[in-house]
C-alpha atoms as a PDB file:
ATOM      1  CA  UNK A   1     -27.956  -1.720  14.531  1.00  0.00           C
ATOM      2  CA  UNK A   2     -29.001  -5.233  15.758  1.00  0.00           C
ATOM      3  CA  UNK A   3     -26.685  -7.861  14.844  1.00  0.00           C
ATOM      4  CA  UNK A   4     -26.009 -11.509  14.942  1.00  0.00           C
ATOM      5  CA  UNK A   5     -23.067 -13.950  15.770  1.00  0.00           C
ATOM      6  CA  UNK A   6     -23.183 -14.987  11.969  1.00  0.00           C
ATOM      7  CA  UNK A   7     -22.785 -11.381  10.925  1.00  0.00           C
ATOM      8  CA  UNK A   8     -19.783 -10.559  13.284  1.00  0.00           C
ATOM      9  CA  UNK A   9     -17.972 -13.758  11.594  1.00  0.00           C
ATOM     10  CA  UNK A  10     -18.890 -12.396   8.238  1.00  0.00           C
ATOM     11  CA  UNK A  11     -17.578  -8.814   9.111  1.00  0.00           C
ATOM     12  CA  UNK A  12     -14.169 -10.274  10.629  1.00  0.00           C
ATOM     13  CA  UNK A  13     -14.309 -12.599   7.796  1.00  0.00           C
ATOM     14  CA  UNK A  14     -14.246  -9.328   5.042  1.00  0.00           C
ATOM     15  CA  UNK A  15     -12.008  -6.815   6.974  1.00  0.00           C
ATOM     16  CA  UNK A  16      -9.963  -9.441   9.089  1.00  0.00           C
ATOM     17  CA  UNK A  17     -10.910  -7.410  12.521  1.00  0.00           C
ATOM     18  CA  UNK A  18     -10.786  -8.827  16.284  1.00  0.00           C
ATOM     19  CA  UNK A  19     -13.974 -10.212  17.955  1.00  0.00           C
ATOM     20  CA  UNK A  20     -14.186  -6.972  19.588  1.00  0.00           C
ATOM     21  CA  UNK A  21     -13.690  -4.621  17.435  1.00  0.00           C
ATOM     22  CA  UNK A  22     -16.441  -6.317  14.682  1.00  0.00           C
ATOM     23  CA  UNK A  23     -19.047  -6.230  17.598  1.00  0.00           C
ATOM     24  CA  UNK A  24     -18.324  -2.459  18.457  1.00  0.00           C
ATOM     25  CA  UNK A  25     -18.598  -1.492  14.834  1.00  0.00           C
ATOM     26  CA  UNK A  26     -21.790  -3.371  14.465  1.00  0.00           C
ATOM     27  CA  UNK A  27     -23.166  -1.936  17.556  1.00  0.00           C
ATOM     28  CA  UNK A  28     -22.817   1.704  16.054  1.00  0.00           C
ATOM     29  CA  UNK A  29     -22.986   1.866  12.759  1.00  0.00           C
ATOM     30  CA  UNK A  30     -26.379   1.723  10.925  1.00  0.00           C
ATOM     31  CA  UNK A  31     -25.786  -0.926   8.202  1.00  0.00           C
ATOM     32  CA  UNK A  32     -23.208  -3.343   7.434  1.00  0.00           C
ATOM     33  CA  UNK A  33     -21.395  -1.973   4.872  1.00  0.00           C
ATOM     34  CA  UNK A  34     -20.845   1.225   7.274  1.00  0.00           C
ATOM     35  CA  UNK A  35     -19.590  -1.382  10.301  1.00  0.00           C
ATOM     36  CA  UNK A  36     -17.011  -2.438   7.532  1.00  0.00           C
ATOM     37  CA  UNK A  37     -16.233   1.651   6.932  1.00  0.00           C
ATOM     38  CA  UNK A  38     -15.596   2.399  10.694  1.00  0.00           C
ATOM     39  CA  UNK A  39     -13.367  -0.952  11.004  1.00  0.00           C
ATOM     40  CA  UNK A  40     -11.418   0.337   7.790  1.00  0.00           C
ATOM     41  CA  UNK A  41     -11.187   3.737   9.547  1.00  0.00           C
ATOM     42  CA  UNK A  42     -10.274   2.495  12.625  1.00  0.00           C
ATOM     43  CA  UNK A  43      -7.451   0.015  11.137  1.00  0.00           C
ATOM     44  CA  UNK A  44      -6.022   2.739   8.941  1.00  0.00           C
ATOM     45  CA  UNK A  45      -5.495   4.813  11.777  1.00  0.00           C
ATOM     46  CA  UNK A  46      -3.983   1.939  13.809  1.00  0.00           C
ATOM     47  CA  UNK A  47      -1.817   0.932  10.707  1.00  0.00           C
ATOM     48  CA  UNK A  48      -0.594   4.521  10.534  1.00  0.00           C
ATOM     49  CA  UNK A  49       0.385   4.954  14.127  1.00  0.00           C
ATOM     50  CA  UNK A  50       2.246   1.110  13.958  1.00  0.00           C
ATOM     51  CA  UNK A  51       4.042   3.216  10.933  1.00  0.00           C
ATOM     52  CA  UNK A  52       5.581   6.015  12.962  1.00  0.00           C
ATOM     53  CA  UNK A  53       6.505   3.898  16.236  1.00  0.00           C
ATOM     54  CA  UNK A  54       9.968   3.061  14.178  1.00  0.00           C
ATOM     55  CA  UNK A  55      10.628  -0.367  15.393  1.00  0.00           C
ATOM     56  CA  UNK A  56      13.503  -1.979  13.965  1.00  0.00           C
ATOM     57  CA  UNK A  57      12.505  -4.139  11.008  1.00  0.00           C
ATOM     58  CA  UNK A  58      15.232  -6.481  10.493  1.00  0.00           C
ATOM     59  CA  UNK A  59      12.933  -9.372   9.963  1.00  0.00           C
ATOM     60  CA  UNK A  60      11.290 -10.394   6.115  1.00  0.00           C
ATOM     61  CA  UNK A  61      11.676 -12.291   3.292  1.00  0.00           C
ATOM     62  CA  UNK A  62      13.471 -12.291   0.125  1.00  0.00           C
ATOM     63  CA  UNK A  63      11.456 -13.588  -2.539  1.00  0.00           C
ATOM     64  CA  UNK A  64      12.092 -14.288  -6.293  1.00  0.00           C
ATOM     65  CA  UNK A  65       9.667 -14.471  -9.162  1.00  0.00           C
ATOM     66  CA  UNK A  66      10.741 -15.769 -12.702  1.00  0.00           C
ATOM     67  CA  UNK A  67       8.015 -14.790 -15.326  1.00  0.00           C
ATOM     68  CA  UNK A  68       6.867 -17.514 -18.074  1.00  0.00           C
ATOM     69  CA  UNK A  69       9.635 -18.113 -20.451  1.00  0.00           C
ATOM     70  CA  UNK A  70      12.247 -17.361 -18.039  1.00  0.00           C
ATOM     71  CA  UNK A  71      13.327 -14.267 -19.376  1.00  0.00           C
ATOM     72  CA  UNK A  72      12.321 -11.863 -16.589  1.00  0.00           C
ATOM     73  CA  UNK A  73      12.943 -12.095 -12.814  1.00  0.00           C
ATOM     74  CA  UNK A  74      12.361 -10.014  -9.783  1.00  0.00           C
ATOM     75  CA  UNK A  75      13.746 -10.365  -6.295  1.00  0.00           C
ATOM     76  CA  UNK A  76      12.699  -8.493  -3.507  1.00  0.00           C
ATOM     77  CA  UNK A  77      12.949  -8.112   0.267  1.00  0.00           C
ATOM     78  CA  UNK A  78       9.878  -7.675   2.363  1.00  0.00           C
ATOM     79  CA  UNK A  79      10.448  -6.588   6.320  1.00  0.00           C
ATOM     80  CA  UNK A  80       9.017  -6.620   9.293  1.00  0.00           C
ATOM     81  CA  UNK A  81       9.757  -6.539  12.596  1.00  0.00           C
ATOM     82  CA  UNK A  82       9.901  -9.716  14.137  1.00  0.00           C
ATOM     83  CA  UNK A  83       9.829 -13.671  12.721  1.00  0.00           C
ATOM     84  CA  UNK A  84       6.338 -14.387  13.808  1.00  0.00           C
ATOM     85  CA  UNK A  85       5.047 -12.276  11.362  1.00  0.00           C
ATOM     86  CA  UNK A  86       7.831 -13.040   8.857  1.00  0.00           C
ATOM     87  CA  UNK A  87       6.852 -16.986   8.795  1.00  0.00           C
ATOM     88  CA  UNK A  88       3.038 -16.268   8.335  1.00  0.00           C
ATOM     89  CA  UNK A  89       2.038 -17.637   4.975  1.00  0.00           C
ATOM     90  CA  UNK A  90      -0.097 -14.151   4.439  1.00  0.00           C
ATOM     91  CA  UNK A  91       2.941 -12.098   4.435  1.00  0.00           C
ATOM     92  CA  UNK A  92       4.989 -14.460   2.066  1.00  0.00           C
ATOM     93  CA  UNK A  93       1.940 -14.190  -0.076  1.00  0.00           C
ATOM     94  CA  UNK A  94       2.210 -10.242  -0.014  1.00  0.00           C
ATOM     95  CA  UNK A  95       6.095 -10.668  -0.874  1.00  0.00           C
ATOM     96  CA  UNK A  96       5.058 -12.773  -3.988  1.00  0.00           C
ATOM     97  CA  UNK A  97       2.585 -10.723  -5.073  1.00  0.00           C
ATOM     98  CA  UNK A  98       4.234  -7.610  -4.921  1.00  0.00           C
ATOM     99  CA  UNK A  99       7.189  -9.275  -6.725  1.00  0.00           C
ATOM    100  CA  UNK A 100       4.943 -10.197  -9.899  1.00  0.00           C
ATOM    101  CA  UNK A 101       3.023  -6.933  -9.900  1.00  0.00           C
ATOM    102  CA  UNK A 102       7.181  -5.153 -10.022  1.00  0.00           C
ATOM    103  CA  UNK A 103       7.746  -7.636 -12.777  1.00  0.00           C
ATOM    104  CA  UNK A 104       4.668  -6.479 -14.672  1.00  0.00           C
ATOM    105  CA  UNK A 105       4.915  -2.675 -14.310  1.00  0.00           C
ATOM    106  CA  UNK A 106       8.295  -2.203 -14.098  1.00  0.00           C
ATOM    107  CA  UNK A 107       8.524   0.777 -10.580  1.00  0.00           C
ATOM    108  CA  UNK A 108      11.315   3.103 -10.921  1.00  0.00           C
ATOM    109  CA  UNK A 109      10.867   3.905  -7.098  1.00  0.00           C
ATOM    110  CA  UNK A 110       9.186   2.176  -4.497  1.00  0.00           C
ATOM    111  CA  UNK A 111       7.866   5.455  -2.343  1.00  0.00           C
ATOM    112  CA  UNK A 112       7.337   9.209  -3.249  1.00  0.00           C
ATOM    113  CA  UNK A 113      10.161   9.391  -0.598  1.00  0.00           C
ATOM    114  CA  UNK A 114      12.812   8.076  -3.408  1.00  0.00           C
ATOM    115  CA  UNK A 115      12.219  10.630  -5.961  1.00  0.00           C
ATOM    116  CA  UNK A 116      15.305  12.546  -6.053  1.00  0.00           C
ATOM    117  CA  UNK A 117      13.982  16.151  -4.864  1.00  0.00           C
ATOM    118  CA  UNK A 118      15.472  18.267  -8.184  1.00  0.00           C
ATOM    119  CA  UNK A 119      12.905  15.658 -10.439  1.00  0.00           C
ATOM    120  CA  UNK A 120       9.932  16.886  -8.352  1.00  0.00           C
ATOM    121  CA  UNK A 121      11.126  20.166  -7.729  1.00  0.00           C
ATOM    122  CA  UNK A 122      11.094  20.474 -11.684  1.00  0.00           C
ATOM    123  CA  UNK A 123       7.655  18.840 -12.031  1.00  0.00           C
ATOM    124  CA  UNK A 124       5.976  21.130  -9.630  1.00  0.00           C
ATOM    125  CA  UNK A 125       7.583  23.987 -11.485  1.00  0.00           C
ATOM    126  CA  UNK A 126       6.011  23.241 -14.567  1.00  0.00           C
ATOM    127  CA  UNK A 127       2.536  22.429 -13.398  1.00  0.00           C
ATOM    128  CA  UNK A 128       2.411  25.763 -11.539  1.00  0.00           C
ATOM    129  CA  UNK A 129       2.988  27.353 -15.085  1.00  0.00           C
ATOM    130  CA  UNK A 130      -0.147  24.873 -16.283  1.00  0.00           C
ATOM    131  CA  UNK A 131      -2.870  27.737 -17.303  1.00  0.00           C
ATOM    132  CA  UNK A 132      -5.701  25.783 -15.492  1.00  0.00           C
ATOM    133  CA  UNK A 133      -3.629  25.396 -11.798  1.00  0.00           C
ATOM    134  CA  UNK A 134      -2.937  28.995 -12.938  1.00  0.00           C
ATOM    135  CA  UNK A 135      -6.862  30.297 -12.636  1.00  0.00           C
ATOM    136  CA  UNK A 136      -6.997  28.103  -9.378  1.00  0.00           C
ATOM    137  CA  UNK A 137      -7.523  30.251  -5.516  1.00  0.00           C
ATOM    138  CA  UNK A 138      -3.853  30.382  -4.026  1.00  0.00           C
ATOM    139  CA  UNK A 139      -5.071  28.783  -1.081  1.00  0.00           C
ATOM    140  CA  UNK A 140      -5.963  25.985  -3.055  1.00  0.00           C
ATOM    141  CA  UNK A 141      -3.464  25.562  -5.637  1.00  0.00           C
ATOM    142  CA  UNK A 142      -0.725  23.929  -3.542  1.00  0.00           C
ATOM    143  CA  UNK A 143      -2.962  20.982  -2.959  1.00  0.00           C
ATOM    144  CA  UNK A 144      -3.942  21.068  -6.693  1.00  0.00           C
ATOM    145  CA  UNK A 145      -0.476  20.626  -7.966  1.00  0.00           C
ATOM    146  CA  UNK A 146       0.557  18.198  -5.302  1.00  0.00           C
ATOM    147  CA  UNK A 147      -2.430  15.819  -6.356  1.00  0.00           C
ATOM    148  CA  UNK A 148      -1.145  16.782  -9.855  1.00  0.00           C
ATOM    149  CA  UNK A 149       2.250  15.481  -9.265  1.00  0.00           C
ATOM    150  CA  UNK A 150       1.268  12.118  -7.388  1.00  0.00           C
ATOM    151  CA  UNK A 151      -1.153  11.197 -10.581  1.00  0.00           C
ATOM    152  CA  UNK A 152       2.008  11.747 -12.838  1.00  0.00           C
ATOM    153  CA  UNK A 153       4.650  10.101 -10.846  1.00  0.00           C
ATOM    154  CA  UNK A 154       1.483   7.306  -9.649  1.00  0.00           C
ATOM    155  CA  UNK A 155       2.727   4.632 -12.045  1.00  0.00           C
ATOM    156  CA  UNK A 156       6.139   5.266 -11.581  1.00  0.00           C
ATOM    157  CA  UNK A 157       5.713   4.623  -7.656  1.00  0.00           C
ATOM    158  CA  UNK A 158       5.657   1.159  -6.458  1.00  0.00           C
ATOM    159  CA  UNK A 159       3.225   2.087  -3.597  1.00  0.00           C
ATOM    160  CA  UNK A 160       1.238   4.162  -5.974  1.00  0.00           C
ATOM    161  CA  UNK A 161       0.392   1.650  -8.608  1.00  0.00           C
ATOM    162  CA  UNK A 162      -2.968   0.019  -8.876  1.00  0.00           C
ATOM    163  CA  UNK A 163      -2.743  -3.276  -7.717  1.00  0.00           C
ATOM    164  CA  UNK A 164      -2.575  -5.995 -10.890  1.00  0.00           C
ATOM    165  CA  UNK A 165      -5.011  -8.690  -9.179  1.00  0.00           C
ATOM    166  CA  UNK A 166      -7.503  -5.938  -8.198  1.00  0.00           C
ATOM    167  CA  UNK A 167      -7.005  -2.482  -9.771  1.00  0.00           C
ATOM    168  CA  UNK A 168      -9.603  -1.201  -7.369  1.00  0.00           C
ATOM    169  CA  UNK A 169      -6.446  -0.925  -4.554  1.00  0.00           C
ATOM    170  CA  UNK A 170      -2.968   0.346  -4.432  1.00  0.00           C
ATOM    171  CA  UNK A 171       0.094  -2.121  -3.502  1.00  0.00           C
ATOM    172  CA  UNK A 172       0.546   0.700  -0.399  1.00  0.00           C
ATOM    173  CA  UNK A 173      -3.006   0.001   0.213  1.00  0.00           C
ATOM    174  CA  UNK A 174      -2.148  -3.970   0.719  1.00  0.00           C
ATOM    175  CA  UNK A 175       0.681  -2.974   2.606  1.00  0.00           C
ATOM    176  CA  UNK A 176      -1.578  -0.912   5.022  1.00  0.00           C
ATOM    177  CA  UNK A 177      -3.791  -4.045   5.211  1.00  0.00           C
ATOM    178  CA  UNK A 178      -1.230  -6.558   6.217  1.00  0.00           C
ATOM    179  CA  UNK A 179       0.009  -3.921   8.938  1.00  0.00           C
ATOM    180  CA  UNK A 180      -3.537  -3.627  10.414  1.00  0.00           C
ATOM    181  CA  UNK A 181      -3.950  -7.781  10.304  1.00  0.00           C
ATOM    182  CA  UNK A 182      -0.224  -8.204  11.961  1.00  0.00           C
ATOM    183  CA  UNK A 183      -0.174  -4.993  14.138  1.00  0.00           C
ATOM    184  CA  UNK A 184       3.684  -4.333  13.126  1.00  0.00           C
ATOM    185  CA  UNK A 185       5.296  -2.246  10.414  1.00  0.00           C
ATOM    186  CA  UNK A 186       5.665  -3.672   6.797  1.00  0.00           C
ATOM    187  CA  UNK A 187       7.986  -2.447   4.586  1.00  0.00           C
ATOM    188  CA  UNK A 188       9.243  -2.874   0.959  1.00  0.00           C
ATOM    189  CA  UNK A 189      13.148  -2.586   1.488  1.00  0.00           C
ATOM    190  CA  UNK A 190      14.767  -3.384  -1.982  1.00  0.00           C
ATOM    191  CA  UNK A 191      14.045  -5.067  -5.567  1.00  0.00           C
ATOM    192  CA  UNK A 192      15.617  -5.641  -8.592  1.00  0.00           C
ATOM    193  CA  UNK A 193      14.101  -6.105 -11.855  1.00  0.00           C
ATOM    194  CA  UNK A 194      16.424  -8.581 -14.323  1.00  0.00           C
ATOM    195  CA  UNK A 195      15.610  -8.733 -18.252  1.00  0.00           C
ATOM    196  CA  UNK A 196      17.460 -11.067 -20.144  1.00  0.00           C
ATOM    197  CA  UNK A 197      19.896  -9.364 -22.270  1.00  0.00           C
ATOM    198  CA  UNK A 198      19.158  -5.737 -20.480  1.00  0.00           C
ATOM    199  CA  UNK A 199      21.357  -3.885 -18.697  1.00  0.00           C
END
């Protein structure tokens, strides 16, 4: 595709890519919106491989969020891995955000990981026994019932819920973002939820 300078600012602009990496995309994809698809590709695998390098993360923030009428509060502790990262004003944006959108829907966990194993174990019991997983191949069924069991734990799972400013992505899926921008590890580490008078 031919390209010019205004349209590699406008694809770093929308997918906050390097120089580079915009031109490349441009250079083999056949329209614009599938430059920002490769770069979106490309980041996710990035993001993922930043994700399984297991730095230390020892650096964050601890933010708090008081809802109108002061009678709900959140804090919460977003890391990373170094204090560069922790002092950019995107990042402390992503902390607040993610604080509100815990204060609005309320997670019981923050990752599939937190489920205690004997809740899903149960779960995946009883959608087996579901008559229409039941008529489903067998080599097929496993990946019916998991998908099963992440739409019915979804709003229960911080990562998992549908993000409250734009329901269109996940709060994992902003995570994954801020990782590809800041090329180190993000990570939700604790929150608690206060309601006045709860327990």
């Amino acid at each position: 595709m031919e390209f010019t300078a205004q349209d590699v600012k406008q694809l770093r602009e929308s997918t906050g890519a390097g120089f580079a990496d915009c031109r490349t995309a441009l250079t083999d994809a056949k329209s614009f919106d599938d430059a920002v698809k490769l770069l979106e590709e490309k980041g996710q695998k990035r993001a993922e491989k930043v994700k399984g390098a297991g730095r230390e993360m020892t650096q964050g923030v601890i933010v708090s969020y008081i809802h109108h009428g002061n009678n709900l509060g959140v804090l919460l502790e977003l890391n990373c891995s170094t204090d560069f990262v922790a002092r950019n004003d995107d990042f402390k944006q992503l902390a607040k955000d993610i604080a509100v959108q815990v204060a609005g829907m309320n997670p019981e966990f923050i990752s599939f990981d937190q489920i205690p194993a004997d809740v899903l174990e149960t779960a995946r019991k009883e959608i087996a026994e579901e008559p229409e997983v039941k008529k489903r191949p067998a080599k097929v069924r496993d990946t019916v019932i998991e998908g099963k069991l992440k739409k019915q734990f979804g709003s229960r799972v911080l990562l998992e819920q549908p993000w409250l400013k734009d329901e269109t992505r996940t709060i994992g899926q902003l995570l994954d973002d801020m990782i590809r921008k800041t090329g180190e590890n993000i990570t939700v580490r604790r929150y608690t939820r206060f309601v006045l008078g709860g327990e």
